[in-house]
C-alpha atoms as a PDB file:
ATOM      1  CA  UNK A   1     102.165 116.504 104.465  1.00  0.00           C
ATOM      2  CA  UNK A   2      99.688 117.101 101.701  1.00  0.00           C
ATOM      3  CA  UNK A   3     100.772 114.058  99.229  1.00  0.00           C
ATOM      4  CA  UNK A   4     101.646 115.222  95.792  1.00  0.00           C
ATOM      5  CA  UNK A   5     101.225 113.811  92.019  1.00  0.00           C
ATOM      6  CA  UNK A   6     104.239 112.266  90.814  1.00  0.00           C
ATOM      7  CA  UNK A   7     104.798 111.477  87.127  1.00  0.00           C
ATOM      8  CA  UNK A   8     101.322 111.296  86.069  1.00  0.00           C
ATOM      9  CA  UNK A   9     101.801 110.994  82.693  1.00  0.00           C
ATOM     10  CA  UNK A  10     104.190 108.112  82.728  1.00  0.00           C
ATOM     11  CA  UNK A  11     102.205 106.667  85.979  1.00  0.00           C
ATOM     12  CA  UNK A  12      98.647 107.332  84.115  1.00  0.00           C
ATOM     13  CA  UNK A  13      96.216 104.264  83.726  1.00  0.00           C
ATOM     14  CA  UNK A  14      92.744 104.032  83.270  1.00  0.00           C
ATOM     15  CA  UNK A  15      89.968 101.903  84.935  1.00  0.00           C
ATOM     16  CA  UNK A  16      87.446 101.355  82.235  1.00  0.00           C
ATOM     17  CA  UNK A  17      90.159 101.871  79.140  1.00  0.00           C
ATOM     18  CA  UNK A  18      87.406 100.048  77.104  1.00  0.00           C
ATOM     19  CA  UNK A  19      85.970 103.493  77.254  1.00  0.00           C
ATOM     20  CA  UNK A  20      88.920 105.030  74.876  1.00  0.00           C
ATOM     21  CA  UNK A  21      87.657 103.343  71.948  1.00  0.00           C
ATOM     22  CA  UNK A  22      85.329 106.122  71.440  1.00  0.00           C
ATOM     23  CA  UNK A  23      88.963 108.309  70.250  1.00  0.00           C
ATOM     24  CA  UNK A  24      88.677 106.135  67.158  1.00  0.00           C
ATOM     25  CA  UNK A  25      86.233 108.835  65.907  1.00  0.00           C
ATOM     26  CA  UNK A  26      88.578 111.242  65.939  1.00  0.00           C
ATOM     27  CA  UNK A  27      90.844 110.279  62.831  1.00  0.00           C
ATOM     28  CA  UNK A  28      87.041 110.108  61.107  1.00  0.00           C
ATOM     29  CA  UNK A  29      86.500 113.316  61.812  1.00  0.00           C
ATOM     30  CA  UNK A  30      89.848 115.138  60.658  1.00  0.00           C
ATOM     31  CA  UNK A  31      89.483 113.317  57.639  1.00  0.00           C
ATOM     32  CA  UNK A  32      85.825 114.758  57.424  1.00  0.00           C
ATOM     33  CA  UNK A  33      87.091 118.258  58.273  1.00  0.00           C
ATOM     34  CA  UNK A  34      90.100 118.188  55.539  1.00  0.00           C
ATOM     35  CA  UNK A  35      87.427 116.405  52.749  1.00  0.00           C
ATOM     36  CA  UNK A  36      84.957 119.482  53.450  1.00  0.00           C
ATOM     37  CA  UNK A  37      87.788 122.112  53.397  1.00  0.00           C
ATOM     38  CA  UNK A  38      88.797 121.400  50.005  1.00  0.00           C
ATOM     39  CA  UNK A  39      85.530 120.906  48.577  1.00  0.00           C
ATOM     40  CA  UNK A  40      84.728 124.332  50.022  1.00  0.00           C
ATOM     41  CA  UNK A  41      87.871 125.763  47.800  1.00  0.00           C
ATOM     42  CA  UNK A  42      86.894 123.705  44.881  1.00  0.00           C
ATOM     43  CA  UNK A  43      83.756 125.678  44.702  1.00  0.00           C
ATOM     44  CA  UNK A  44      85.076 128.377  45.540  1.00  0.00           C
ATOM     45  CA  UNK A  45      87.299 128.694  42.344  1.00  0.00           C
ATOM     46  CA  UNK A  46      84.163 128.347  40.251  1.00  0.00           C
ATOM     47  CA  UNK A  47      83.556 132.210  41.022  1.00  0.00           C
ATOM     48  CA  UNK A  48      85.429 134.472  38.809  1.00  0.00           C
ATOM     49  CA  UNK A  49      85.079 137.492  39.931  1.00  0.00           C
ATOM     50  CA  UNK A  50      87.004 137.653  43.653  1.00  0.00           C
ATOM     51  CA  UNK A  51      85.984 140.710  44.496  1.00  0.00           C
ATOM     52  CA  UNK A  52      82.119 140.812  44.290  1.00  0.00           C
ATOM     53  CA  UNK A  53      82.362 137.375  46.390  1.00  0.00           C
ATOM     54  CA  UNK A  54      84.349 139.452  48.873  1.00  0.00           C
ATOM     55  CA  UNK A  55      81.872 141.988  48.889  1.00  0.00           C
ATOM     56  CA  UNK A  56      78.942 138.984  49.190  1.00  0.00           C
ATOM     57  CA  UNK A  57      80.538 137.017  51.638  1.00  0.00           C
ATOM     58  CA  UNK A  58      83.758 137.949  54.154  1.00  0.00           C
ATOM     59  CA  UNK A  59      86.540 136.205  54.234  1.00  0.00           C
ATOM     60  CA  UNK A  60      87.200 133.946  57.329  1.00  0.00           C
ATOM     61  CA  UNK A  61      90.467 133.677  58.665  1.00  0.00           C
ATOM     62  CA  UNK A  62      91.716 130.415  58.078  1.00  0.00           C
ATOM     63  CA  UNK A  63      93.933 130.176  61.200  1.00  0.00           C
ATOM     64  CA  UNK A  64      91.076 130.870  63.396  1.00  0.00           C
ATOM     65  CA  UNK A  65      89.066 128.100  61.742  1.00  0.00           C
ATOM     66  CA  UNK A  66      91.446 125.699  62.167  1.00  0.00           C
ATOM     67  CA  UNK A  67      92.604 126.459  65.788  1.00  0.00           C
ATOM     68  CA  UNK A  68      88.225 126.325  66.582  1.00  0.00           C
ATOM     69  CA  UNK A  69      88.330 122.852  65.180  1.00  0.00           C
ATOM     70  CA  UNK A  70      91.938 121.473  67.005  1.00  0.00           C
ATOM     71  CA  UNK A  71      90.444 122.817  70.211  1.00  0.00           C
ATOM     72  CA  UNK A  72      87.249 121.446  69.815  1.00  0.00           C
ATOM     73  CA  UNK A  73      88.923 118.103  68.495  1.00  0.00           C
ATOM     74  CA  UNK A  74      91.261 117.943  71.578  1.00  0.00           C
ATOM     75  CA  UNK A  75      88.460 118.631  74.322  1.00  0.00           C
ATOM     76  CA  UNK A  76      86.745 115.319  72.279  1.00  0.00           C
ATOM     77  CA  UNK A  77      89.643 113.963  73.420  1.00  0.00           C
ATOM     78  CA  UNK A  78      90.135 114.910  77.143  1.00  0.00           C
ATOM     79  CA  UNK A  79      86.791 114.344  77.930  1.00  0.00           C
ATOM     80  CA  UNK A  80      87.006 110.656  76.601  1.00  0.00           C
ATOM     81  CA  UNK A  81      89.877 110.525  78.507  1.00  0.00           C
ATOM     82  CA  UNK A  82      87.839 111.572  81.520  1.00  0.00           C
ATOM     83  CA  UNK A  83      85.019 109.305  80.740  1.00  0.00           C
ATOM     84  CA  UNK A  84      87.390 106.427  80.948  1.00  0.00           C
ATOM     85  CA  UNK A  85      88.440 107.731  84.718  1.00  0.00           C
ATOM     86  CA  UNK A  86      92.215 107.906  84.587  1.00  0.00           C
ATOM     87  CA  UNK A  87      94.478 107.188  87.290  1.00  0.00           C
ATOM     88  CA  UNK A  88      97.871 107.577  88.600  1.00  0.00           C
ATOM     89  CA  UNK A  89      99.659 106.848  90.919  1.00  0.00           C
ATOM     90  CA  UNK A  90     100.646 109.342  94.347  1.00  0.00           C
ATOM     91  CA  UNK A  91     102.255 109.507  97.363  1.00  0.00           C
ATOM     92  CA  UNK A  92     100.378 108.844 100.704  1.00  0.00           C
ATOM     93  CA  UNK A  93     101.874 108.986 104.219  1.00  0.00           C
ATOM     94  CA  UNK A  94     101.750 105.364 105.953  1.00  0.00           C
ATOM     95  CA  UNK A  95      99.725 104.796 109.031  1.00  0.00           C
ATOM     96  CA  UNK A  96     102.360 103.402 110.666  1.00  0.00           C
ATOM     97  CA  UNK A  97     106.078 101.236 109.807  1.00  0.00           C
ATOM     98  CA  UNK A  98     108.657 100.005 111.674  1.00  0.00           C
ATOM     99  CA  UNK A  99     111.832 101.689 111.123  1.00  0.00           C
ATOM    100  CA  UNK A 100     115.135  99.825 112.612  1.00  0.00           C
ATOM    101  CA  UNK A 101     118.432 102.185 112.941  1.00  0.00           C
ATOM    102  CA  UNK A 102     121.514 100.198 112.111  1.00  0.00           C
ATOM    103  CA  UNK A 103     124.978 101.937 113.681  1.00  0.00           C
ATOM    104  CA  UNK A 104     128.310 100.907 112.826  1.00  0.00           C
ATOM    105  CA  UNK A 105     130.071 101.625 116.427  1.00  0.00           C
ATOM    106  CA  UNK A 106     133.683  99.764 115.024  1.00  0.00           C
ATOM    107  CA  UNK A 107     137.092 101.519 115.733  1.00  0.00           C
ATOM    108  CA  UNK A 108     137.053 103.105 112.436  1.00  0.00           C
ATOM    109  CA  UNK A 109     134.118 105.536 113.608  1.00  0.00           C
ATOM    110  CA  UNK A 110     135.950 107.588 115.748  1.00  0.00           C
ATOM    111  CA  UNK A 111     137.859 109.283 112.911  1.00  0.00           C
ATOM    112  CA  UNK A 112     137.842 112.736 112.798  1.00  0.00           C
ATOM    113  CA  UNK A 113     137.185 113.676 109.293  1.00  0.00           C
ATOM    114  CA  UNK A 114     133.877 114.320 109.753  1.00  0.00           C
ATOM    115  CA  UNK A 115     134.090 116.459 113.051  1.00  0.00           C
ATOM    116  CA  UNK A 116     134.012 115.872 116.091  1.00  0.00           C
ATOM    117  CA  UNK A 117     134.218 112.304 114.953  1.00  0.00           C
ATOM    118  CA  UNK A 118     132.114 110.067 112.284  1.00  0.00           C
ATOM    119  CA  UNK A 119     130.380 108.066 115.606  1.00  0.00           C
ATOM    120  CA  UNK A 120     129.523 111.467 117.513  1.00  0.00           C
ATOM    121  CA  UNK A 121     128.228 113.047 114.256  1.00  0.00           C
ATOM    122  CA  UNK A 122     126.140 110.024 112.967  1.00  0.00           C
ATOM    123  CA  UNK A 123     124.721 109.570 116.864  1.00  0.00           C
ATOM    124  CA  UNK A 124     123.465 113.292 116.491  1.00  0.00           C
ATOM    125  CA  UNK A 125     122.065 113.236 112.841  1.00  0.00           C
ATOM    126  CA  UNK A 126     120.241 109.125 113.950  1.00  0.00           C
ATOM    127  CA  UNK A 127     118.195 111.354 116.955  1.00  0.00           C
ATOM    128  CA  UNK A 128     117.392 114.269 114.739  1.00  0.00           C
ATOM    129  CA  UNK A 129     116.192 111.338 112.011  1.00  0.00           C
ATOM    130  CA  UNK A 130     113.938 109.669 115.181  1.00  0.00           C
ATOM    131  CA  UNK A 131     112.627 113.028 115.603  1.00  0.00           C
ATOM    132  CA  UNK A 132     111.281 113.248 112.847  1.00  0.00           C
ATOM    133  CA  UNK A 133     109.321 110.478 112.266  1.00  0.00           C
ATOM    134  CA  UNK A 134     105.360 110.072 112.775  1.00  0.00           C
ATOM    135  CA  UNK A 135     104.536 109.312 116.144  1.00  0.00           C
ATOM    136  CA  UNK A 136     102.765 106.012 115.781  1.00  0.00           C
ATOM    137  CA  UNK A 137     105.769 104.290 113.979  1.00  0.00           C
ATOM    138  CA  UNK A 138     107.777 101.815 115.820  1.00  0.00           C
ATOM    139  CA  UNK A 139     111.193 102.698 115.884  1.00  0.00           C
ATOM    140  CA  UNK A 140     114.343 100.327 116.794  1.00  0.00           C
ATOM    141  CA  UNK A 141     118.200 100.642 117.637  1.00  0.00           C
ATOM    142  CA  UNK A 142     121.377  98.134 117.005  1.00  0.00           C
ATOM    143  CA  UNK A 143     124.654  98.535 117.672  1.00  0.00           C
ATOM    144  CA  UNK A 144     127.348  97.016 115.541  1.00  0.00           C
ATOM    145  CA  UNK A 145     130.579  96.475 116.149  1.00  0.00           C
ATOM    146  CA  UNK A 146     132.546  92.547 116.655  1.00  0.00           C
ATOM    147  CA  UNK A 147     129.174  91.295 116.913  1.00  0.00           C
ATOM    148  CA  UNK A 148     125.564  92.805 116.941  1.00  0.00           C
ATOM    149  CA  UNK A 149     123.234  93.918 119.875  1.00  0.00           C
ATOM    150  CA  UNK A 150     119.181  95.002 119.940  1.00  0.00           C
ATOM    151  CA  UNK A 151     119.804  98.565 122.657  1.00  0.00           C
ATOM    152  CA  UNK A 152     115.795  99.198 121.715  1.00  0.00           C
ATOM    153  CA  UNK A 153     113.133  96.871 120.852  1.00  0.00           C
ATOM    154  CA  UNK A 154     110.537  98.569 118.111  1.00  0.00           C
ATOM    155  CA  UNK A 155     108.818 100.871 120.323  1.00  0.00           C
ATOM    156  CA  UNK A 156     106.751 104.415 119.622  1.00  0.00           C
ATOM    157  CA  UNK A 157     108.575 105.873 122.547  1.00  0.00           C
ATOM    158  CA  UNK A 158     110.778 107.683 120.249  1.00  0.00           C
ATOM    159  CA  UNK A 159     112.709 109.048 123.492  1.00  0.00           C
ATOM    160  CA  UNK A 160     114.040 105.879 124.480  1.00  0.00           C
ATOM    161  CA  UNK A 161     115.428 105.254 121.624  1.00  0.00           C
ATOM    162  CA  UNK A 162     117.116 108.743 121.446  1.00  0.00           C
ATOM    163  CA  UNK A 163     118.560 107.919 124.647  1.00  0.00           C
ATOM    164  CA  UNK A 164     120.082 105.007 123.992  1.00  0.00           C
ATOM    165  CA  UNK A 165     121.906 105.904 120.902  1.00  0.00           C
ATOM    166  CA  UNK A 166     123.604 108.440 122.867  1.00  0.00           C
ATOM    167  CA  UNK A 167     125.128 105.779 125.034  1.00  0.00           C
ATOM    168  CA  UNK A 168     126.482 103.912 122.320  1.00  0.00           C
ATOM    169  CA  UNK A 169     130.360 103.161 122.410  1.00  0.00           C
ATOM    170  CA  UNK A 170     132.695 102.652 120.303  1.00  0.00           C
ATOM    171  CA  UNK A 171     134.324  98.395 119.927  1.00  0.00           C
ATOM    172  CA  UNK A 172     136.249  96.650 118.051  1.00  0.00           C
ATOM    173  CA  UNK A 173     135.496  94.899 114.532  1.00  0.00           C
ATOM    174  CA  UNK A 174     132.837  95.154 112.194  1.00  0.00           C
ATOM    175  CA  UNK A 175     129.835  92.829 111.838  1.00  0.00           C
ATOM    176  CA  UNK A 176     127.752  94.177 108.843  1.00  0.00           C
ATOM    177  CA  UNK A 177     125.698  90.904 108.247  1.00  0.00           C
ATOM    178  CA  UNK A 178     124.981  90.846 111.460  1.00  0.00           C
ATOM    179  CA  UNK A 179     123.669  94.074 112.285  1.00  0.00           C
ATOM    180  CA  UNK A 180     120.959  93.056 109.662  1.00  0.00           C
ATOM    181  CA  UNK A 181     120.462  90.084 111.172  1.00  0.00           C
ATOM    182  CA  UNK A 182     119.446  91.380 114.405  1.00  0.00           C
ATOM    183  CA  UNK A 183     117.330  94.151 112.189  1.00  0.00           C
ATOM    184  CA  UNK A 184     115.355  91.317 111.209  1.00  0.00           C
ATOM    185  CA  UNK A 185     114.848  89.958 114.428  1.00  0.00           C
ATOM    186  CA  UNK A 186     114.148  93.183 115.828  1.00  0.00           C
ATOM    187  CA  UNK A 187     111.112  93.852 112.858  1.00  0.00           C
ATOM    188  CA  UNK A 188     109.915  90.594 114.386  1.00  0.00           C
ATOM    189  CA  UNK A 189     109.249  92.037 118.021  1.00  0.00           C
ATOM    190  CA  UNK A 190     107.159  95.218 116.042  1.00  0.00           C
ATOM    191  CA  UNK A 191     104.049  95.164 118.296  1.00  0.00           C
ATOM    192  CA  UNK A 192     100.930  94.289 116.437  1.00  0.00           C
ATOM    193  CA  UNK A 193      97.971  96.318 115.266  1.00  0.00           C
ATOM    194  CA  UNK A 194      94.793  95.969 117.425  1.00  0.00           C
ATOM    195  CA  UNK A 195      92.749  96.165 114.176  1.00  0.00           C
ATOM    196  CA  UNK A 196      95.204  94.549 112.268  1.00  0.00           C
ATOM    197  CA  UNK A 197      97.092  91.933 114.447  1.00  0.00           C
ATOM    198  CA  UNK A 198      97.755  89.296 111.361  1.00  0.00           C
ATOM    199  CA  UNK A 199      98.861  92.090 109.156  1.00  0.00           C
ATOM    200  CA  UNK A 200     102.790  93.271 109.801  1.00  0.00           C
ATOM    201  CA  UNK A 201     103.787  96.367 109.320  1.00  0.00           C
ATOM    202  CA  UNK A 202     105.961  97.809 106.583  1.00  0.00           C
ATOM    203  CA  UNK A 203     109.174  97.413 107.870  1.00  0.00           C
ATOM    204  CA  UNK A 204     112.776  98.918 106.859  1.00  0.00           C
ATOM    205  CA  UNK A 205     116.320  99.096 107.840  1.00  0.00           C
ATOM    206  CA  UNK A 206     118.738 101.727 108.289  1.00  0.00           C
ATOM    207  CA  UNK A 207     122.333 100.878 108.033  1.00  0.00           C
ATOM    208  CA  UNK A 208     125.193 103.268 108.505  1.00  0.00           C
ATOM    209  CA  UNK A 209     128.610 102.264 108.396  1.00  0.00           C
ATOM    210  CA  UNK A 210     131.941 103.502 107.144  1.00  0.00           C
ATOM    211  CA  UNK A 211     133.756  99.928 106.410  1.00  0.00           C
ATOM    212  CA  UNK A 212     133.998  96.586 105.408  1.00  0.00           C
ATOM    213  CA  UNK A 213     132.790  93.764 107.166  1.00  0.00           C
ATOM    214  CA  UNK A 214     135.094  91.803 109.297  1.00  0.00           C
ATOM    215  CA  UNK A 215     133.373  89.896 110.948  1.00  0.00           C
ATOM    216  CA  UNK A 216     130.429  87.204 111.347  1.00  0.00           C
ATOM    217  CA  UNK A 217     128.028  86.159 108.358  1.00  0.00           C
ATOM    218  CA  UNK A 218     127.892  87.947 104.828  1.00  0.00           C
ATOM    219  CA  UNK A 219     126.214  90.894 104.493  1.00  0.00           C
ATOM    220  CA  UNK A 220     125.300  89.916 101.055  1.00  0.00           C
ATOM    221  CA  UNK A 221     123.830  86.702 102.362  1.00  0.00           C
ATOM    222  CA  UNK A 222     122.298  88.987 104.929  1.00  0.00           C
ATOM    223  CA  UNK A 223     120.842  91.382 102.146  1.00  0.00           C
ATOM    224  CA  UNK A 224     119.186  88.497 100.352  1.00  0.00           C
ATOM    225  CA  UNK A 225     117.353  87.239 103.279  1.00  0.00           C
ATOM    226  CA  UNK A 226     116.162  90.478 104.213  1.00  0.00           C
ATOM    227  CA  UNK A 227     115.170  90.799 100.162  1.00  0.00           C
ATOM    228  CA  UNK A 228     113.077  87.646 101.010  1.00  0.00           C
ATOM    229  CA  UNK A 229     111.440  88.721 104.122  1.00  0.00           C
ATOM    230  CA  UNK A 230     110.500  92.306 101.983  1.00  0.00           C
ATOM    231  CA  UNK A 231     112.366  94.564 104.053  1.00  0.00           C
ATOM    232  CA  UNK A 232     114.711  96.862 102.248  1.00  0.00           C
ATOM    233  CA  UNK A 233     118.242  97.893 103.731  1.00  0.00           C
ATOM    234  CA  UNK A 234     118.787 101.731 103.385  1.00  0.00           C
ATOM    235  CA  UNK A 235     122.980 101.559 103.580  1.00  0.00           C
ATOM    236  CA  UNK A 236     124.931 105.117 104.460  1.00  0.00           C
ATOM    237  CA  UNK A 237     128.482 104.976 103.493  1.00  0.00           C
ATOM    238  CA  UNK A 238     129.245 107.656 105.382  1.00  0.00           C
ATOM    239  CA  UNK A 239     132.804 109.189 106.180  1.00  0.00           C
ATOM    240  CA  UNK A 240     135.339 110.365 103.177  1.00  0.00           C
ATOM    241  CA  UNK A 241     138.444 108.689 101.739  1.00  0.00           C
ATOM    242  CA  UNK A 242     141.375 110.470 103.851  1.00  0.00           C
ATOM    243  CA  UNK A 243     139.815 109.194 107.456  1.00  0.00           C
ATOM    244  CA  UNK A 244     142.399 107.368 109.731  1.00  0.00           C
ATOM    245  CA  UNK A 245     142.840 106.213 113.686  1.00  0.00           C
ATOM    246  CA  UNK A 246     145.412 106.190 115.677  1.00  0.00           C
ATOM    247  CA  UNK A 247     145.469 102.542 117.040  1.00  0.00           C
ATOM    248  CA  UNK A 248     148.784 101.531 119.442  1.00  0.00           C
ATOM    249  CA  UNK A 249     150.775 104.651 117.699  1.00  0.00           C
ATOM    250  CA  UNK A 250     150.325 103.754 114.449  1.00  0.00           C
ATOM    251  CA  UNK A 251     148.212 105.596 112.058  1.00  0.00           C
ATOM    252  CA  UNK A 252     145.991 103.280 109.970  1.00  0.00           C
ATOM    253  CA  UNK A 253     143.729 105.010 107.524  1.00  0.00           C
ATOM    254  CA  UNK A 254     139.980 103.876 106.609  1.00  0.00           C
ATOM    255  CA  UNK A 255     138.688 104.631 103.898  1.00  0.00           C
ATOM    256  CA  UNK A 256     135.238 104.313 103.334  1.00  0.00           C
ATOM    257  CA  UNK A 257     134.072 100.734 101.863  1.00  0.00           C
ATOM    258  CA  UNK A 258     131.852 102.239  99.361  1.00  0.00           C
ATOM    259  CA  UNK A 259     130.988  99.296  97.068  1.00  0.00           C
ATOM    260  CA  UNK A 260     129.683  97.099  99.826  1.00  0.00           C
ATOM    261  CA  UNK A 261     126.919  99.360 101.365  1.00  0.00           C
ATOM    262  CA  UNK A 262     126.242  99.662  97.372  1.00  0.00           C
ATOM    263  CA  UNK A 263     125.586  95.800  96.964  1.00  0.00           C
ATOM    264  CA  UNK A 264     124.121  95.222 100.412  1.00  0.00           C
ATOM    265  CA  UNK A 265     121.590  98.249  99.178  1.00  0.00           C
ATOM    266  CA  UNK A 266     120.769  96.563  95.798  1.00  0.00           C
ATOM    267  CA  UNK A 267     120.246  92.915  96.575  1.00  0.00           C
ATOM    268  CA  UNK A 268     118.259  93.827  99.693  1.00  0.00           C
ATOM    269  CA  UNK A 269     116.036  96.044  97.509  1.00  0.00           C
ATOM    270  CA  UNK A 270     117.238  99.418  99.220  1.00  0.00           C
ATOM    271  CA  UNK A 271     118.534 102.171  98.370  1.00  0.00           C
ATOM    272  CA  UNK A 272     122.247 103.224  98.527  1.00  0.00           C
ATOM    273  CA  UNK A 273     123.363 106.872  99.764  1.00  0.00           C
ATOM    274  CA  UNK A 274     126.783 108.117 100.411  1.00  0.00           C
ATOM    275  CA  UNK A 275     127.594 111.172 102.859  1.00  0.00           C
ATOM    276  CA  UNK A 276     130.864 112.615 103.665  1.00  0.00           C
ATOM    277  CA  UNK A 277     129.645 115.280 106.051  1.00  0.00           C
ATOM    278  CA  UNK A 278     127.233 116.194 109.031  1.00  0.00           C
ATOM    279  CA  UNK A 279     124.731 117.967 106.495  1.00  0.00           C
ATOM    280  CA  UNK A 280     125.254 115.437 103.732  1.00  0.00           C
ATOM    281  CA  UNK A 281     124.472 113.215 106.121  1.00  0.00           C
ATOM    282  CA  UNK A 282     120.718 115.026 107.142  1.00  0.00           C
ATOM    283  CA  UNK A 283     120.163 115.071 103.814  1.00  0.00           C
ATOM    284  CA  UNK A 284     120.003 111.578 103.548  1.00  0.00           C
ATOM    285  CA  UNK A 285     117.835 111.126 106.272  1.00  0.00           C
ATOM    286  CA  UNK A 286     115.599 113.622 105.143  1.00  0.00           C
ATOM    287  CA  UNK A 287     115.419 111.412 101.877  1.00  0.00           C
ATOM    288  CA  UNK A 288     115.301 108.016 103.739  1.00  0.00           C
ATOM    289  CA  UNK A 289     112.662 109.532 105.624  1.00  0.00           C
ATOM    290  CA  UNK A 290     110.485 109.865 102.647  1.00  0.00           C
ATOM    291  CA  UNK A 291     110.881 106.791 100.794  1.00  0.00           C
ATOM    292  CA  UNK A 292     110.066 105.324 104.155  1.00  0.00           C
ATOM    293  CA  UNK A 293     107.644 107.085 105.487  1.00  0.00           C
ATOM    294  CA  UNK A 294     105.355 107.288 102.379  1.00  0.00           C
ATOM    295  CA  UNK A 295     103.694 104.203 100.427  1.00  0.00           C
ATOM    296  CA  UNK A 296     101.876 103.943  96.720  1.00  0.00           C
ATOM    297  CA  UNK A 297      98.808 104.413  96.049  1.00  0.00           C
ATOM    298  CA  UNK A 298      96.005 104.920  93.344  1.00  0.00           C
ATOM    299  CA  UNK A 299      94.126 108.118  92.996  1.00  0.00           C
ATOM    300  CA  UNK A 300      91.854 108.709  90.186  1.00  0.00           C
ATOM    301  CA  UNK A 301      91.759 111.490  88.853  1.00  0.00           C
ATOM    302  CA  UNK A 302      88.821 111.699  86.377  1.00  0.00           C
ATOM    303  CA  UNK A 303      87.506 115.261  87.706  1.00  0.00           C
ATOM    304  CA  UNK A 304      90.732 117.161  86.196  1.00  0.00           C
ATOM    305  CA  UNK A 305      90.642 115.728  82.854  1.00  0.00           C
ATOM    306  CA  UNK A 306      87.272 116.710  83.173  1.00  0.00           C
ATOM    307  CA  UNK A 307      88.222 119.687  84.015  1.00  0.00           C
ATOM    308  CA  UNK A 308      90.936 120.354  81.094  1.00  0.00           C
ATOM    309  CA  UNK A 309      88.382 119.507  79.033  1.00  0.00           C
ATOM    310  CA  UNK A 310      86.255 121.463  80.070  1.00  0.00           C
ATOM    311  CA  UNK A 311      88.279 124.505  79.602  1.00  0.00           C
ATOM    312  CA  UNK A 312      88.921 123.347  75.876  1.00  0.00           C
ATOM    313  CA  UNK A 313      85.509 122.858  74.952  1.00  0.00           C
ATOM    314  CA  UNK A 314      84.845 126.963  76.254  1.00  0.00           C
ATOM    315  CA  UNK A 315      87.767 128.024  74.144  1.00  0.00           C
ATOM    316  CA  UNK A 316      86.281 126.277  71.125  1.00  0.00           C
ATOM    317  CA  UNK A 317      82.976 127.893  71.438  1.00  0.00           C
ATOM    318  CA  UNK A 318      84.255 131.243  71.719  1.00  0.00           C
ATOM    319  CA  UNK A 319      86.812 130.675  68.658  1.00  0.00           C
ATOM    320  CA  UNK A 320      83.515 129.214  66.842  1.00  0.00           C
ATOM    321  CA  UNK A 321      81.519 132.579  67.920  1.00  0.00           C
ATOM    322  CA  UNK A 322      84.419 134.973  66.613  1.00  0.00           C
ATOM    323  CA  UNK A 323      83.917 132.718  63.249  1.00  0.00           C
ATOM    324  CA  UNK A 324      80.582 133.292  63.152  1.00  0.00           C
ATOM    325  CA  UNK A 325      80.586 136.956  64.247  1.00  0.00           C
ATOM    326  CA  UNK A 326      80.677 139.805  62.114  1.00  0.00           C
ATOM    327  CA  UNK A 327      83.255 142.236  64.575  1.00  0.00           C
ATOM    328  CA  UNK A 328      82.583 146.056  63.491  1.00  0.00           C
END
């Protein structure tokens, strides 16, 4: 994917902003331009007679005068911008990450109210998400349900891990903490680079679950270590309010435990997304795709202010010719 600008005015810095300082001429010279203006009227009103100094010399028009001088005044100013080679930020597609999928496999996911049932939906949506990610990133698999298990080391055999979320089943209890947990552990066993085998790489996890937790450690306490070890949680609340089960006879609804995946999101440094259907749900693997798939980085961009000012610069010259021209 080609990457693309974002917010290059608010992301716009400059690597020799020393350079700028030359834009301090530019108040000197709109004060020179207004100074000679009205000393041009000033003599002006010492002729009398208006209509032989028509006939002697034609009027300019005053708008075209000034617009000549604003553009010539504001390619000054691009082109210092240039000559102080801006920068911003874009974009760029990571060599390779470590992605580790997270699935909530309690009781509670085999509600129907996202059909045929929150676990069979969320299996299908995790392999279309593997699918689409670049070939050379590791990609890993827990389970979650009364405790936590590691189906898939990191691995770039993306078809493993396709398989075995497909054989996951659903158990009893929910052990948020621990699912991130054994993310951790599982970024840990990320194969090294060849050229890089000191240098880990970018890791994230992907947590979907519909509850609370209800069993083993915190996942707040869980969300601050992975803070610490710089791997951000990407929580899914996924499911909507009216889901129930059936469990012994009795009807027992669960609702979706919104404000935890919220605070598990934020003090990990994550993000938080909510989805109450199948395509809701893409969606938010499409988007978890690119915040994870993509990294910062600087790109100067000296050549288009160049550029702009460039183009200003032309349209001053011709506005100065039309000045200067006597049209028939």
């Amino acid at each position: 994917m080609t990457p693309e600008l974002t917010g290059l005015v608010p992301q716009l810095a400059f690597l020799d902003p020393e350079r700028l300082l030359i834009l301090l001429v530019i108040p000197l010279l709109v004060g020179a331009y207004i100074f000679a203006a009205r000393r041009k009227n000033r003599r002006g009103m010492r002729f009398t007679n208006t209509s032989m100094l028509a006939a002697v010399v034609p009027k300019q028009s005053q708008w075209r005068r000034h617009v000549a001088v604003a553009l010539s005044l504001l390619s000054l100013i691009t082109l210092t911008a240039a000559f102080a080679r801006p920068k911003t930020e874009i974009k760029v597609p990571r060599e390779r990450a470590t992605v580790v999928l997270v699935l909530d496999a309690s009781l509670s996911m085999q509600a129907t109210d996202v059909a045929p049932s929150r676990l069979d939906a969320a299996k299908k949506a995790a392999v279309e998400f593997v699918a689409t990610l670049p070939e050379k990133y590791n990609v890993s698999i827990v389970s979650i349900a009364g405790s936590a298990a590691i189906l898939v080391p990191p691995t770039t055999a993306h078809n493993t891990v396709e398989n075995a979320i497909g054989t996951i089943k659903l158990q009893d209890s929910t052990a948020i903490g621990e699912g991130i947990y054994a993310g951790l552990r599982a970024l840990q066993q990320a194969p090294k680079d060849p050229d890089q085998p000191d240098a880990p790489a970018p890791g994230a996890i992907v947590l979907l679950s519909d509850g609370s937790n209800t069993a083993g450690r915190a996942p707040e306490q869980a969300a601050s270590d992975a803070k610490v070890a710089n791997v951000p949680v990407y929580t899914i609340a996924y499911g909507t309010e009216n889901g129930y089960v059936d469990l012994d006879g009795k009807r027992e609804p669960v609702p979706v435990d919104h404000d935890e995946m919220r605070r598990v999101a934020q003090i990990s440094g994550g993000q938080y997304f909510a989805a109450a259907t199948a395509d809701q749900l893409k969606t938010v693997y499409e988007n978890i795709g690119s915040a994870v798939g993509y990294e910062k980085a600087d790109r100067e961009v000296t050549s288009r202010f160049a550029g702009y000012g460039l183009a200003l610069a032309v349209l001053a010259a011709l506005g100065a010719i039309s000045l200067g021209a006597r049209w028939p």
